[in-house]
N, C-alpha and C. Protein backbone atom coordinates (compact mmCIF):
# COMPACT_ATOMS: atom_id res chain seq x y z
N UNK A 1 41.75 53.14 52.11
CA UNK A 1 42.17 52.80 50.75
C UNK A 1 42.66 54.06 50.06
N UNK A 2 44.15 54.18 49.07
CA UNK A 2 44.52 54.77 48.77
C UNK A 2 44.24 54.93 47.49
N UNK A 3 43.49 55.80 46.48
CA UNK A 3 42.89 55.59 45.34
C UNK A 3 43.47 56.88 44.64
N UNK A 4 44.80 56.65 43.50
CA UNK A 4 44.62 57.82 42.71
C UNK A 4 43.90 57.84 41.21
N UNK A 5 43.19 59.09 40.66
CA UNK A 5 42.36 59.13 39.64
C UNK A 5 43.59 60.02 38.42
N UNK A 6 43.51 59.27 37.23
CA UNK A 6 44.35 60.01 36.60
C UNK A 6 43.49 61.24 35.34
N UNK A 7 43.74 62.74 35.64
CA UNK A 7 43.18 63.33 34.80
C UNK A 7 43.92 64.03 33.94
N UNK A 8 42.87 64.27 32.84
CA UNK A 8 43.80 65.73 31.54
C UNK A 8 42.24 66.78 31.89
N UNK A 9 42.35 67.81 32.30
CA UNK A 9 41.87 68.94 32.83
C UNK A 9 41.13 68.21 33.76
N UNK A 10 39.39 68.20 33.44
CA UNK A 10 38.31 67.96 35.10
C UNK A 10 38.26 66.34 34.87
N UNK A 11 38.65 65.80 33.41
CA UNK A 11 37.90 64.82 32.79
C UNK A 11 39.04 63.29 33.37
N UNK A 12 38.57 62.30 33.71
CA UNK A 12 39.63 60.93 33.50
C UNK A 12 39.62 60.80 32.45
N UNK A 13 41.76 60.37 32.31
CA UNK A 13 41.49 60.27 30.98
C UNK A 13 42.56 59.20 31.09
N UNK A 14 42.91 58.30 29.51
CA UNK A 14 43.64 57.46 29.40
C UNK A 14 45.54 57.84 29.85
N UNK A 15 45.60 56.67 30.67
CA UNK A 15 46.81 56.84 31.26
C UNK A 15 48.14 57.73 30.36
N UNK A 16 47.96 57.59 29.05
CA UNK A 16 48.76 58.14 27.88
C UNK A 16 48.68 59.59 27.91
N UNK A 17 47.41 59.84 28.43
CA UNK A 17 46.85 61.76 28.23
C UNK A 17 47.04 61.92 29.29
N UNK A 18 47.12 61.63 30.39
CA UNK A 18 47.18 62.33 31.95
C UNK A 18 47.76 63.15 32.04
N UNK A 19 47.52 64.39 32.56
CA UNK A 19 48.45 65.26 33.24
C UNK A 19 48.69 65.78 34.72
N UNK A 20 47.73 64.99 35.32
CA UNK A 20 47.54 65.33 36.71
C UNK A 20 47.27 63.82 37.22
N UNK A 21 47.35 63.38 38.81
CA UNK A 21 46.45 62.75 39.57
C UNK A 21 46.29 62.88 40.95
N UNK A 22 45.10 62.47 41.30
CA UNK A 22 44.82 62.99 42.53
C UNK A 22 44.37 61.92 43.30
N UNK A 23 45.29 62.09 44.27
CA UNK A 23 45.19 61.04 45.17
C UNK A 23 43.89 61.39 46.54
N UNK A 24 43.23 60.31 46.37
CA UNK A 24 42.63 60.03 47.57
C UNK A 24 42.70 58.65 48.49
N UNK A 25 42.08 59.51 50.15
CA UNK A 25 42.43 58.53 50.91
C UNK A 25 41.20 58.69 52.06
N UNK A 26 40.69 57.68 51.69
CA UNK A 26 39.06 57.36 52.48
C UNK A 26 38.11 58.50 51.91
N UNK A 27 37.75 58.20 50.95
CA UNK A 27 37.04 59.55 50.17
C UNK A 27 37.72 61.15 49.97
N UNK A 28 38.59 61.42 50.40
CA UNK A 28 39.53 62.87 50.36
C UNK A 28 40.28 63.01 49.57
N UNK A 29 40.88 64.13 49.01
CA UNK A 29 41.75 64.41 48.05
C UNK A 29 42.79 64.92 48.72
N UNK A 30 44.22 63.77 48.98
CA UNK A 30 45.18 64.26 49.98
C UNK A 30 46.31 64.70 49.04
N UNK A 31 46.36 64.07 48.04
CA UNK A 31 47.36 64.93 46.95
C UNK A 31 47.11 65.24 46.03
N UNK A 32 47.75 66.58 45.42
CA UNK A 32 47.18 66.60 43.78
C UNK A 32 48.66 66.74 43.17
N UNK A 33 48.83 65.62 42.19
CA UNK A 33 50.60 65.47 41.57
C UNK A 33 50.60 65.72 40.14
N UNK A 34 51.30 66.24 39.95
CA UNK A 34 51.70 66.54 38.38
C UNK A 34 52.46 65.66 37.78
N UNK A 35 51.86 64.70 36.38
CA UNK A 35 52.57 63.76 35.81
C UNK A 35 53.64 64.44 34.88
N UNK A 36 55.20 64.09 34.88
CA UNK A 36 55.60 64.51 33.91
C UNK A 36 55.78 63.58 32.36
N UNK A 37 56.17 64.14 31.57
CA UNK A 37 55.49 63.78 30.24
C UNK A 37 56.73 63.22 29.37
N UNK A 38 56.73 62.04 29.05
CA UNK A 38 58.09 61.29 28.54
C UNK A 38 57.18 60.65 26.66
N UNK A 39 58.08 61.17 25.53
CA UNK A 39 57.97 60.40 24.55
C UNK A 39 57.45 58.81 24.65
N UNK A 40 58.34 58.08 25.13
CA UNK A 40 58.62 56.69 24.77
C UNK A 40 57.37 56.40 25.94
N UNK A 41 56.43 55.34 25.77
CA UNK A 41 55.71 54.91 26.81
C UNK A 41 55.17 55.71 27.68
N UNK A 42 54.47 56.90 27.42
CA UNK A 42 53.74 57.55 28.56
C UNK A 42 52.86 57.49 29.10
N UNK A 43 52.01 56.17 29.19
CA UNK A 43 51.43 55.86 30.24
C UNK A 43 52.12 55.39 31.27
N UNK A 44 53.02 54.30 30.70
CA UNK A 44 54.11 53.36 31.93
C UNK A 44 54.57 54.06 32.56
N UNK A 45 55.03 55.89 31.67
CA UNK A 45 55.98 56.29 32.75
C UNK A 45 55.22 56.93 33.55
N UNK A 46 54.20 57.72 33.61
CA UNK A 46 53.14 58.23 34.60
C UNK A 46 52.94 56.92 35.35
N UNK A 47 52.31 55.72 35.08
CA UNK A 47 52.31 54.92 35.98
C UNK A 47 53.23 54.55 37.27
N UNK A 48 54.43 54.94 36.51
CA UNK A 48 55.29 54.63 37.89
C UNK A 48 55.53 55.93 38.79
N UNK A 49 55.11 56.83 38.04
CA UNK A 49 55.47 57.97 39.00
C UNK A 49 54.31 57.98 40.09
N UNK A 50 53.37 57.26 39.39
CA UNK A 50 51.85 57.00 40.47
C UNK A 50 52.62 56.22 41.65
N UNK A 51 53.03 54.98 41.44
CA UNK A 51 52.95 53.53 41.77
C UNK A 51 53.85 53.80 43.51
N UNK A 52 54.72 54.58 43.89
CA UNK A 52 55.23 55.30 44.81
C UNK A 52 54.66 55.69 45.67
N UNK A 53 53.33 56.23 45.40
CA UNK A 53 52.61 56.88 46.78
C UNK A 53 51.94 55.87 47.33
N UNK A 54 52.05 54.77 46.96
CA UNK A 54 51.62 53.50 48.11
C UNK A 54 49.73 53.52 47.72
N UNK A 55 49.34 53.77 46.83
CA UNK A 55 47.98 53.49 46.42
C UNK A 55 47.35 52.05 46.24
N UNK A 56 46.26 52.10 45.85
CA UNK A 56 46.06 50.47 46.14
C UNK A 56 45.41 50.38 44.64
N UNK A 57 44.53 51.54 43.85
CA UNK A 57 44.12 51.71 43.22
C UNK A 57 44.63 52.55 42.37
N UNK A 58 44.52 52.52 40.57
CA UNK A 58 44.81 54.05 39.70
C UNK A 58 43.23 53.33 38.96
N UNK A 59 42.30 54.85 38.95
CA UNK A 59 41.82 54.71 37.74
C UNK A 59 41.60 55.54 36.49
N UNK A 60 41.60 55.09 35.60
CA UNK A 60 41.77 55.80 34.19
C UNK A 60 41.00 55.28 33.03
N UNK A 61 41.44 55.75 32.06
CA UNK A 61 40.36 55.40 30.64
C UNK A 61 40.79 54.17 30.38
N UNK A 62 41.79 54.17 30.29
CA UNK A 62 42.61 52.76 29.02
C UNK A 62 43.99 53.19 29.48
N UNK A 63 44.77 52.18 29.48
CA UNK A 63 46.04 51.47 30.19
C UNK A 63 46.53 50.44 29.60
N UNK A 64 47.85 50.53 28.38
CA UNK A 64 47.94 49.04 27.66
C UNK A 64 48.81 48.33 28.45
N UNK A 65 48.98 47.02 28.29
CA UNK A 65 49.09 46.06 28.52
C UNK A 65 50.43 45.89 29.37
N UNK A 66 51.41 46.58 29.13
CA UNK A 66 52.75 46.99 30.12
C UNK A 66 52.42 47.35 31.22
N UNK A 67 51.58 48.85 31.28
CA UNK A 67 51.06 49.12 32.31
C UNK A 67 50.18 48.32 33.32
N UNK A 68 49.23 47.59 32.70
CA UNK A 68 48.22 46.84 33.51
C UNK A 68 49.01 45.47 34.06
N UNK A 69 49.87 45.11 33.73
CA UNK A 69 50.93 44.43 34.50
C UNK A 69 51.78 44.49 35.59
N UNK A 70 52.54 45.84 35.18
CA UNK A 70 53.42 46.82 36.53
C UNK A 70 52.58 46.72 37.43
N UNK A 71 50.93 47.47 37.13
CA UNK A 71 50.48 47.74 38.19
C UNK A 71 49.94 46.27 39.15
N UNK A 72 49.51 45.04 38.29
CA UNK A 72 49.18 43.79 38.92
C UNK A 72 50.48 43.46 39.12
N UNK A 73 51.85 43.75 39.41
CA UNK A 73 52.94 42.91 39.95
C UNK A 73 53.63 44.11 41.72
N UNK A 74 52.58 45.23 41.44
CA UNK A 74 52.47 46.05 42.54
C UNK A 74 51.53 46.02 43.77
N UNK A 75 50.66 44.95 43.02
CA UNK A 75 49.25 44.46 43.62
C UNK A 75 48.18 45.36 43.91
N UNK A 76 48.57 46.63 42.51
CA UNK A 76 47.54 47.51 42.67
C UNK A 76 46.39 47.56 41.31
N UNK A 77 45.48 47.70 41.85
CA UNK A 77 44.36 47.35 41.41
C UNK A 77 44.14 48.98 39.87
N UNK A 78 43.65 48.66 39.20
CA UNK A 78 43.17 49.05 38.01
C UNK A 78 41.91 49.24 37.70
N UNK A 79 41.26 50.45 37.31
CA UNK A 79 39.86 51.12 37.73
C UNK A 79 39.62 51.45 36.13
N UNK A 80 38.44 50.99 35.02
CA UNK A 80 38.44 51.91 34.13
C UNK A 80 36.91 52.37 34.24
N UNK A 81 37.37 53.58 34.49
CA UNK A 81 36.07 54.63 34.44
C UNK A 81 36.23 55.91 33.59
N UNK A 82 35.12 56.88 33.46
CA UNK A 82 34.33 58.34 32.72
C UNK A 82 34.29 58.67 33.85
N UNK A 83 34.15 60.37 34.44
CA UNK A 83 32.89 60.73 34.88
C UNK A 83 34.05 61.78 35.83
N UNK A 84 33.18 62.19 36.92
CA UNK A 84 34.13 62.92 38.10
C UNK A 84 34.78 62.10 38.75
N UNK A 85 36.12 62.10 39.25
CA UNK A 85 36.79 61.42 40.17
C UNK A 85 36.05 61.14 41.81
N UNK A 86 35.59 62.12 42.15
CA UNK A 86 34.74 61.93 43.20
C UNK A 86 34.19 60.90 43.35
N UNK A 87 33.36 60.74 42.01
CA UNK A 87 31.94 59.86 41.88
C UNK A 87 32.51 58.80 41.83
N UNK A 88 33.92 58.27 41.24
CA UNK A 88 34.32 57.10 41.09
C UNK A 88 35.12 56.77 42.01
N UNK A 89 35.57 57.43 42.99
CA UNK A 89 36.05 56.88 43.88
C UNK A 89 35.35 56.62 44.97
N UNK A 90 33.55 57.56 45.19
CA UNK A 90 32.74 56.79 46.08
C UNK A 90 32.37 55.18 45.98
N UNK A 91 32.34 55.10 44.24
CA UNK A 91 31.58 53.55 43.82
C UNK A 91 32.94 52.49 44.19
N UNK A 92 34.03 52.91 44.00
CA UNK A 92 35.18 51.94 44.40
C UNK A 92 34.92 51.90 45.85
N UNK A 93 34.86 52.49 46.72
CA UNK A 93 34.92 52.36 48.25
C UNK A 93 33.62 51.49 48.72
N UNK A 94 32.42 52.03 47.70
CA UNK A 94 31.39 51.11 48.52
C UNK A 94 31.13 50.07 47.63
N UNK A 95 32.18 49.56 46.89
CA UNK A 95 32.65 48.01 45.91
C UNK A 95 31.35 47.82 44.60
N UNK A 96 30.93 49.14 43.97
CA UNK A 96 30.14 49.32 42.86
C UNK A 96 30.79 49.06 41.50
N UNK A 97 32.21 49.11 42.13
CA UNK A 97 32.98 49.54 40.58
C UNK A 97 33.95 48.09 40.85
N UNK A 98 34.09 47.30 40.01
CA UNK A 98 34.80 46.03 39.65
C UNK A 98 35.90 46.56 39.43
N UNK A 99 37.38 46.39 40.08
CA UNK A 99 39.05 46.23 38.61
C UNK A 99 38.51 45.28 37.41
N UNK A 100 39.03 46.56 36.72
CA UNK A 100 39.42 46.21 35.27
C UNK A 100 40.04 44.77 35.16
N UNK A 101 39.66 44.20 33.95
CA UNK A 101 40.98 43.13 33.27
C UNK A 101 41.60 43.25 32.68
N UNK A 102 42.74 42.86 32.19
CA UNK A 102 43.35 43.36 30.88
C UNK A 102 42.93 43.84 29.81
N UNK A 103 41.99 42.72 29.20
CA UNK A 103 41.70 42.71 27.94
C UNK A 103 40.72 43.90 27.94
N UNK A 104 40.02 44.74 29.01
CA UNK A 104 39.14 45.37 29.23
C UNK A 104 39.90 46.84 29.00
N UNK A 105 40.73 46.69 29.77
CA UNK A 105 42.03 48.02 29.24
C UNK A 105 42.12 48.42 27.90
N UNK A 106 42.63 47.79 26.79
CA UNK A 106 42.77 47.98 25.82
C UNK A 106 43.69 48.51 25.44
N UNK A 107 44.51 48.87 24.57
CA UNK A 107 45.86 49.55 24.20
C UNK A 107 45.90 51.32 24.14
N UNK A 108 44.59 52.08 24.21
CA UNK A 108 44.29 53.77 24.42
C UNK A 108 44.46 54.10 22.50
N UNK A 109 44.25 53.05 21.93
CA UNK A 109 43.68 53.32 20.76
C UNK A 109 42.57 53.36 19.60
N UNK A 110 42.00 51.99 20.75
CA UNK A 110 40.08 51.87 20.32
C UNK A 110 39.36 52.07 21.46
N UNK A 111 38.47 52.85 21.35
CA UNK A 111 37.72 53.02 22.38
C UNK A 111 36.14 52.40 22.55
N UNK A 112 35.90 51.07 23.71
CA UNK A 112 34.57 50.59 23.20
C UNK A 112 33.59 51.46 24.54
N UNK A 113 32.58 52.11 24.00
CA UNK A 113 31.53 52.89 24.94
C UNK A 113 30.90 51.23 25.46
N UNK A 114 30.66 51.10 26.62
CA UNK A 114 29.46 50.47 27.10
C UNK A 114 28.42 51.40 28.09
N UNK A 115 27.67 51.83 28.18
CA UNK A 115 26.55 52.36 28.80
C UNK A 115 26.02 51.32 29.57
């Protein structure tokens, strides 16, 4: 499974803030890509620059509603997590971590904590 994590420095962050992602493949970090940074829609457009390396997974903070579409008409799955990328890409592999739903995404302008 091809899983990239989208970050702004160590932290996941919402597809809008990304500046990096790092692709893994069976627990490994086989790429590390630099998102470039567009005004209009910058999550969508990081998304697609993801959507290319043949991943199966992106996960991130929050992803509105354009995005979480592209990526379900790519048949790639949508991850919203905190924490180290590591850690979240062990719980995706051994099926701890559910895809996101839409409505769970949210637009990267309210943020709901669940603990």
């Amino acid at each position: 499974m091809r899983i990239a994590v989208v970050l702004n420095g160590e932290q996941i962050s919402a597809m809008d803030d990304g500046e990096i992602a790092l692709i893994f493949e069976n627990g490994k970090m086989v790429e590390n890509m630099r998102l470039d940074q567009r005004d209009e829609h910058p999550g969508l457009y990081k998304l697609s620059q993801i959507l290319p390396k043949n991943v199966n997974a992106v996960v991130t903070r929050s992803c509105g509603p354009p995005g979480f579409r592209l990526a379900m008409n790519k048949n790639v799955r949508l991850y919203k997590a905190d924490g180290k990328a590591e850690d979240v890409v062990r719980k995706i592999e051994n099926g701890e971590l559910l895809p996101a739903r839409e409505e769970e995404m949210g637009h990267g302008h309210h943020h709901h904590h669940h603990e």
